[in-house]
C-alpha atoms as a PDB file:
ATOM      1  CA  UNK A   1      34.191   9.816  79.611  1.00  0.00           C
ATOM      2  CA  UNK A   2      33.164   6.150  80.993  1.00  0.00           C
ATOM      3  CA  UNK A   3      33.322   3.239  78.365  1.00  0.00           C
ATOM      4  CA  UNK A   4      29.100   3.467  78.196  1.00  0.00           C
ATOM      5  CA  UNK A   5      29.903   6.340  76.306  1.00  0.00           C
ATOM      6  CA  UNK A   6      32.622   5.065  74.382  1.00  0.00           C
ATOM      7  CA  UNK A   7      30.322   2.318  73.707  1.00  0.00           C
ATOM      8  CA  UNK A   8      27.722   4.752  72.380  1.00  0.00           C
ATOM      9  CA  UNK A   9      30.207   6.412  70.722  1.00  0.00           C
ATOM     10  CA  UNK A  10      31.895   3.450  68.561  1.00  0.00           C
ATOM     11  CA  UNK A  11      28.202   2.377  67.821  1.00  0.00           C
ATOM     12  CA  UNK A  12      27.539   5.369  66.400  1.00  0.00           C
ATOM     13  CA  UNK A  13      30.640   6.014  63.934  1.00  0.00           C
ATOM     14  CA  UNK A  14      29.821   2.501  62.706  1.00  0.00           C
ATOM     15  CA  UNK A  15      26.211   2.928  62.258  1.00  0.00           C
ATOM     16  CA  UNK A  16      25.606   6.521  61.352  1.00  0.00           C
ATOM     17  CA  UNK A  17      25.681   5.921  57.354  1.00  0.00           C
ATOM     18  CA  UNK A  18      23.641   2.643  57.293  1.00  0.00           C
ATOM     19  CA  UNK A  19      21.124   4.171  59.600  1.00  0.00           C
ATOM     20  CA  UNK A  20      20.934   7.614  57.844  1.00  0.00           C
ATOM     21  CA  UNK A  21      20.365   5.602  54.480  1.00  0.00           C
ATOM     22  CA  UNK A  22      17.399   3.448  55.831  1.00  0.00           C
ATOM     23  CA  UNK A  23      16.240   6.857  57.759  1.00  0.00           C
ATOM     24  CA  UNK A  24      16.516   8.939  54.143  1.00  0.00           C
ATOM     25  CA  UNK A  25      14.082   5.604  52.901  1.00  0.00           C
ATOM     26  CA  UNK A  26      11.324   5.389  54.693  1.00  0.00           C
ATOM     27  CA  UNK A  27      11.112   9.413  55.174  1.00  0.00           C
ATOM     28  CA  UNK A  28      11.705  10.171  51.712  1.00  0.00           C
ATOM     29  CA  UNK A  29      13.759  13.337  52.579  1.00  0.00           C
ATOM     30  CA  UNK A  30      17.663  13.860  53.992  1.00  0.00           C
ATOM     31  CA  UNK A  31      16.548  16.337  56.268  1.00  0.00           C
ATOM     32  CA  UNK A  32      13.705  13.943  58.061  1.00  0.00           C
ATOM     33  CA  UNK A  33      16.846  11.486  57.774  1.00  0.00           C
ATOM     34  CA  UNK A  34      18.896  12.907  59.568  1.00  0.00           C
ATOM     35  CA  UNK A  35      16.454  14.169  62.213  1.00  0.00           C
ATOM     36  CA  UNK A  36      15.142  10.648  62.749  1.00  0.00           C
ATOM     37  CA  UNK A  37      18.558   8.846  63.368  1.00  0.00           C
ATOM     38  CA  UNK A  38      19.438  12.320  65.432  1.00  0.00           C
ATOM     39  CA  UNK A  39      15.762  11.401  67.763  1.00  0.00           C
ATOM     40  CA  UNK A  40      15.947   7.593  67.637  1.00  0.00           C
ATOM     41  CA  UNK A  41      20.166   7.728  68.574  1.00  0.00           C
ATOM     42  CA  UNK A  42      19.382  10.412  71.596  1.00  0.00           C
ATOM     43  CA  UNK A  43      16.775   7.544  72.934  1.00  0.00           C
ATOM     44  CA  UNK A  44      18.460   4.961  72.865  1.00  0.00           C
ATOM     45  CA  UNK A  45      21.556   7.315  73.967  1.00  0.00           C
ATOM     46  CA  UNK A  46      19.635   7.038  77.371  1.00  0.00           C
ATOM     47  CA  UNK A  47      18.532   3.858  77.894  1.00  0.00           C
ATOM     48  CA  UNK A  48      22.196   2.230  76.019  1.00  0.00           C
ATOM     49  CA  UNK A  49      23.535   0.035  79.136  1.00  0.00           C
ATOM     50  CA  UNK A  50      19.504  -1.367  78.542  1.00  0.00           C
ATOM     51  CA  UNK A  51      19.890  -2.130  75.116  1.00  0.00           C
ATOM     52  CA  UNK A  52      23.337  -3.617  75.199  1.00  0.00           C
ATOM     53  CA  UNK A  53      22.514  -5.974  77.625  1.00  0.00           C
ATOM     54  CA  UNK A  54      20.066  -7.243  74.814  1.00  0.00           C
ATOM     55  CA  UNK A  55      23.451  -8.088  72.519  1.00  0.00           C
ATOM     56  CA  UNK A  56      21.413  -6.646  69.518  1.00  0.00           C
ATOM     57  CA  UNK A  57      21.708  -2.850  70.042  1.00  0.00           C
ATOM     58  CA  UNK A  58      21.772  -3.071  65.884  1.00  0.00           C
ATOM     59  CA  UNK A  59      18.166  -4.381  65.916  1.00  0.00           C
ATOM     60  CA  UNK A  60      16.750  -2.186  68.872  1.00  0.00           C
ATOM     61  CA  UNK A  61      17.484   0.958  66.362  1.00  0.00           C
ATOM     62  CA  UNK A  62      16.218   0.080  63.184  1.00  0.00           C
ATOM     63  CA  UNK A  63      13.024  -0.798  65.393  1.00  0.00           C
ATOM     64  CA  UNK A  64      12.597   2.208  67.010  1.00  0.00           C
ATOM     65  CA  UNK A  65      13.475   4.386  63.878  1.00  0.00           C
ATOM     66  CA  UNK A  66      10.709   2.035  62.000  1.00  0.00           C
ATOM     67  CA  UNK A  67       8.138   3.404  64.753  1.00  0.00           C
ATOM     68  CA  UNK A  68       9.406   6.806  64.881  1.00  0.00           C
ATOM     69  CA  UNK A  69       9.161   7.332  61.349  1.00  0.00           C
ATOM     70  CA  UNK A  70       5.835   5.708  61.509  1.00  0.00           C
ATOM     71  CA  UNK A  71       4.771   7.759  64.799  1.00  0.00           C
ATOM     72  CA  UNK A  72       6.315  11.307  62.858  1.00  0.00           C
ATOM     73  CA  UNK A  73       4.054  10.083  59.758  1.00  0.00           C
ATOM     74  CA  UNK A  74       0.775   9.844  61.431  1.00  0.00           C
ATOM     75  CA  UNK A  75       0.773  12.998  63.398  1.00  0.00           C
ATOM     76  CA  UNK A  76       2.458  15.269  60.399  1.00  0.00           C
ATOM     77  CA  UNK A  77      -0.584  13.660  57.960  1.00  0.00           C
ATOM     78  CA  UNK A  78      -2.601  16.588  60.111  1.00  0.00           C
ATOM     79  CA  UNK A  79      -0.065  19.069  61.135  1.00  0.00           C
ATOM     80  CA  UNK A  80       2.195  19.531  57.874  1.00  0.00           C
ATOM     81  CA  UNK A  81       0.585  22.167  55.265  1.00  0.00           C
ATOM     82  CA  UNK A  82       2.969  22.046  52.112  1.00  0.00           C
ATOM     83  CA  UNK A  83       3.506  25.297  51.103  1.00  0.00           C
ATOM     84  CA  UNK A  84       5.643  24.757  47.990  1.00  0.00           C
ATOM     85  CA  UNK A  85       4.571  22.083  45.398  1.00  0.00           C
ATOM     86  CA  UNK A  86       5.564  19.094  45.954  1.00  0.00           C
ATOM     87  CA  UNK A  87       8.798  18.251  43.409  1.00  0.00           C
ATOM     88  CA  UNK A  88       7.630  15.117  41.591  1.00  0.00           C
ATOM     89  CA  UNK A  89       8.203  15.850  38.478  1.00  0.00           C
ATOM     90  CA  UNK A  90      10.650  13.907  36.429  1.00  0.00           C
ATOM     91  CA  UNK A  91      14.033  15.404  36.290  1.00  0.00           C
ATOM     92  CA  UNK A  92      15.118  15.588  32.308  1.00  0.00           C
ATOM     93  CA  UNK A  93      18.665  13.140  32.698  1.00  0.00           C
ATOM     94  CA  UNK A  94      20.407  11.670  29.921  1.00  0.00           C
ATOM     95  CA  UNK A  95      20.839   9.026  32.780  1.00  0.00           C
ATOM     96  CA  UNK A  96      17.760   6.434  32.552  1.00  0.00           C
ATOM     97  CA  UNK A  97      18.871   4.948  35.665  1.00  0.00           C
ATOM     98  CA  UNK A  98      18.328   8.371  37.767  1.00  0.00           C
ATOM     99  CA  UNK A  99      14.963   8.677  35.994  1.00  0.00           C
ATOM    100  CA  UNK A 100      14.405   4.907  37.673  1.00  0.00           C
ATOM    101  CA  UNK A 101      15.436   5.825  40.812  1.00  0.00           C
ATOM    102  CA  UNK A 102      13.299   8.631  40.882  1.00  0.00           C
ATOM    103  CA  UNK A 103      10.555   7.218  40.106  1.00  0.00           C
ATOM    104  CA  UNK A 104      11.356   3.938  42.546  1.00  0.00           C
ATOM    105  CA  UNK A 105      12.107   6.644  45.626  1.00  0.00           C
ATOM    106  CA  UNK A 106       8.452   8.049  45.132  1.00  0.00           C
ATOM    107  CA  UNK A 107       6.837   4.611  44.632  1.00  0.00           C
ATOM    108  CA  UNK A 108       8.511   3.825  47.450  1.00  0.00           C
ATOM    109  CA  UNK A 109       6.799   7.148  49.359  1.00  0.00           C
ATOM    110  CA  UNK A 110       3.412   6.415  48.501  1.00  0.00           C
ATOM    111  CA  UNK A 111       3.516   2.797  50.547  1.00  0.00           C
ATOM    112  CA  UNK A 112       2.197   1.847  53.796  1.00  0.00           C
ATOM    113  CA  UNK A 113       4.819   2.686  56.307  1.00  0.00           C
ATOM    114  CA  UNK A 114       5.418  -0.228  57.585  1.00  0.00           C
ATOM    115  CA  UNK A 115       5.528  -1.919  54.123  1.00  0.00           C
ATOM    116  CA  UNK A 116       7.856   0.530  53.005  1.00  0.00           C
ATOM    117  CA  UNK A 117       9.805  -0.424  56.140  1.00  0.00           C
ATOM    118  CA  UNK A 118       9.842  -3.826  55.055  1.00  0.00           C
ATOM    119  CA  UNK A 119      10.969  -3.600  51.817  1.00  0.00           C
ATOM    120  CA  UNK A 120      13.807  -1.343  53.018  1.00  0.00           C
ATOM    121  CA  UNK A 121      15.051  -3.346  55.455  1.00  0.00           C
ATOM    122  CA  UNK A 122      15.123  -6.256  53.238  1.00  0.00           C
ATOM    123  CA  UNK A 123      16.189  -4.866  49.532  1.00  0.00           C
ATOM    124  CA  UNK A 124      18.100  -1.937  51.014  1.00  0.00           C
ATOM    125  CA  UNK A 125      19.554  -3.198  54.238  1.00  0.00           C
ATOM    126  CA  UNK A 126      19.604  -6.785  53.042  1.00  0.00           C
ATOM    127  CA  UNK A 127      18.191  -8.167  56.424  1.00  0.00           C
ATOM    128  CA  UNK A 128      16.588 -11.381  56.479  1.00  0.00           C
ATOM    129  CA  UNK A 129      12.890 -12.050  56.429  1.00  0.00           C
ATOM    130  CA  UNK A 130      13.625 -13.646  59.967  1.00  0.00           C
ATOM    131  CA  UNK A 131      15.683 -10.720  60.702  1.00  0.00           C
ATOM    132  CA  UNK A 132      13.074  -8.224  59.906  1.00  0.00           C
ATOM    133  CA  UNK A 133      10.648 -10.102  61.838  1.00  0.00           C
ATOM    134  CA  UNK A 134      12.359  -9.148  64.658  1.00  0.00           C
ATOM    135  CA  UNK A 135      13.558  -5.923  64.188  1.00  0.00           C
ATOM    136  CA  UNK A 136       9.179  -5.167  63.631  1.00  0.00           C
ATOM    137  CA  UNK A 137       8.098  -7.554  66.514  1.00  0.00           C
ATOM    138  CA  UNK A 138       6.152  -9.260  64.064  1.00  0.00           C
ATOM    139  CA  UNK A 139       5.954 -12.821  62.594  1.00  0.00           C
ATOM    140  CA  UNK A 140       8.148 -13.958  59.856  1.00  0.00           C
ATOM    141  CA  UNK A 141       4.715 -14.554  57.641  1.00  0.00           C
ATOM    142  CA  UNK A 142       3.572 -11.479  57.612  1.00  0.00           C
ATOM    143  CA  UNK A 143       7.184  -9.858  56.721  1.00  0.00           C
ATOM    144  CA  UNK A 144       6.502 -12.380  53.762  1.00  0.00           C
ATOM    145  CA  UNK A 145       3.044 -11.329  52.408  1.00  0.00           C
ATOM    146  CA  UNK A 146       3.597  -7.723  53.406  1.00  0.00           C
ATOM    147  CA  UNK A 147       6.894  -8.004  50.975  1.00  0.00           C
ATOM    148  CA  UNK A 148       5.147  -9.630  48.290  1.00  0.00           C
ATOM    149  CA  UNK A 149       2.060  -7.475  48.217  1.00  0.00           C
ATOM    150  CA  UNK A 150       4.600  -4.105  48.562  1.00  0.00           C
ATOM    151  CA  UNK A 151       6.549  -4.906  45.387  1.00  0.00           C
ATOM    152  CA  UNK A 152       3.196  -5.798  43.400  1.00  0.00           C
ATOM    153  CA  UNK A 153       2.393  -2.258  44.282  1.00  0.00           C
ATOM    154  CA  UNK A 154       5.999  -0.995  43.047  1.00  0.00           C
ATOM    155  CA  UNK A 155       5.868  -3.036  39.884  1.00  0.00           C
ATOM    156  CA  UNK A 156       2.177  -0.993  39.547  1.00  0.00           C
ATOM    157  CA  UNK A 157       3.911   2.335  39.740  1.00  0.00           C
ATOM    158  CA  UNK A 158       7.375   1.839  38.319  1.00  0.00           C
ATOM    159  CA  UNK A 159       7.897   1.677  35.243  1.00  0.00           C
ATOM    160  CA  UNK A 160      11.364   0.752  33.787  1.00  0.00           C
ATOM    161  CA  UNK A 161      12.687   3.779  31.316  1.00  0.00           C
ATOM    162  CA  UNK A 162      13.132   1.415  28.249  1.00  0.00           C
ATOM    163  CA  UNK A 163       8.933   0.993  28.216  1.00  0.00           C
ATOM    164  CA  UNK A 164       8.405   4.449  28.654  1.00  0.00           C
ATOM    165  CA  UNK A 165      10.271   5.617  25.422  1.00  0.00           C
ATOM    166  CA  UNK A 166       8.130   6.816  22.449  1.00  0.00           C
ATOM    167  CA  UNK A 167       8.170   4.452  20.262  1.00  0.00           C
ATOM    168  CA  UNK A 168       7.537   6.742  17.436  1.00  0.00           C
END
């Protein structure tokens, strides 16, 4: 075993549960997670002397997971034929706060992907708007507006559990 894979190897242990948690966000489902981080890791897997050289193997990742999910979106839009409902009902919990998250999660689905990348990497990874700029090739502005006008959409669709009790 050389020390590129031992390398790979220590990257991996480190990153697997961060990665797998923004994978499970902007896919929606642990399966597609797991398969994303699984395809993006075996990538960069190949090209890792490359990407280390760029001292921000961290950052090359969450990019190309961003674009996979993106890339796996677009072409399953035409290809994918559900043929079980889709689960979105509400799940009856004494626990408001899984009711929230719930509903948050599929908010969350119905975005842009790239906006849902976005908001992700910022509220879930806790990146900076700089940060996320360059992990999306794209200028800090637009991580800005694309932020502001993704959680205006949330706020549209989520509605927190203590407004949705019957008053009556």
């Amino acid at each position: 075993m050389s020390e590129h894979d031992d390398g790979f190897r220590a990257f991996v242990t480190a990153q697997w549960g961060p990665l797998t948690r923004t994978a499970f966000l902007l896919t929606g489902d642990r399966g597609a997670a797991e398969d994303l981080v699984q395809s993006v890791l075996e990538k960069a897997h190949r090209r890792w002397s490359r990407i280390l050289r760029s001292d921000a193997p961290e950052v090359y990742v969450r990019r190309a997971m961003v674009n996979t999910a993106i890339s796996w979106r677009r072409r399953k839009r035409f290809a994918e034929v559900p043929l079980l409902p889709a689960d979105d009902t509400p799940v009856d919990d004494q626990y408001g706060r899984v009711d929230d998250r719930q509903q948050l999660l599929a908010a969350l689905r119905r975005l842009p992907p790239r906006t849902r990348a976005i908001l992700v990497l910022r509220y879930f990874e806790d990146l900076s708007e700089a940060d996320i700029a360059a992990v999306l090739g794209c200028s800090t502005g637009s991580v800005k507006s694309q932020a502001s006008r993704g959680l205006a959409r949330l706020r549209d669709h989520v509605a927190p559990t203590s407004l949705q009790e019957d008053p009556a």
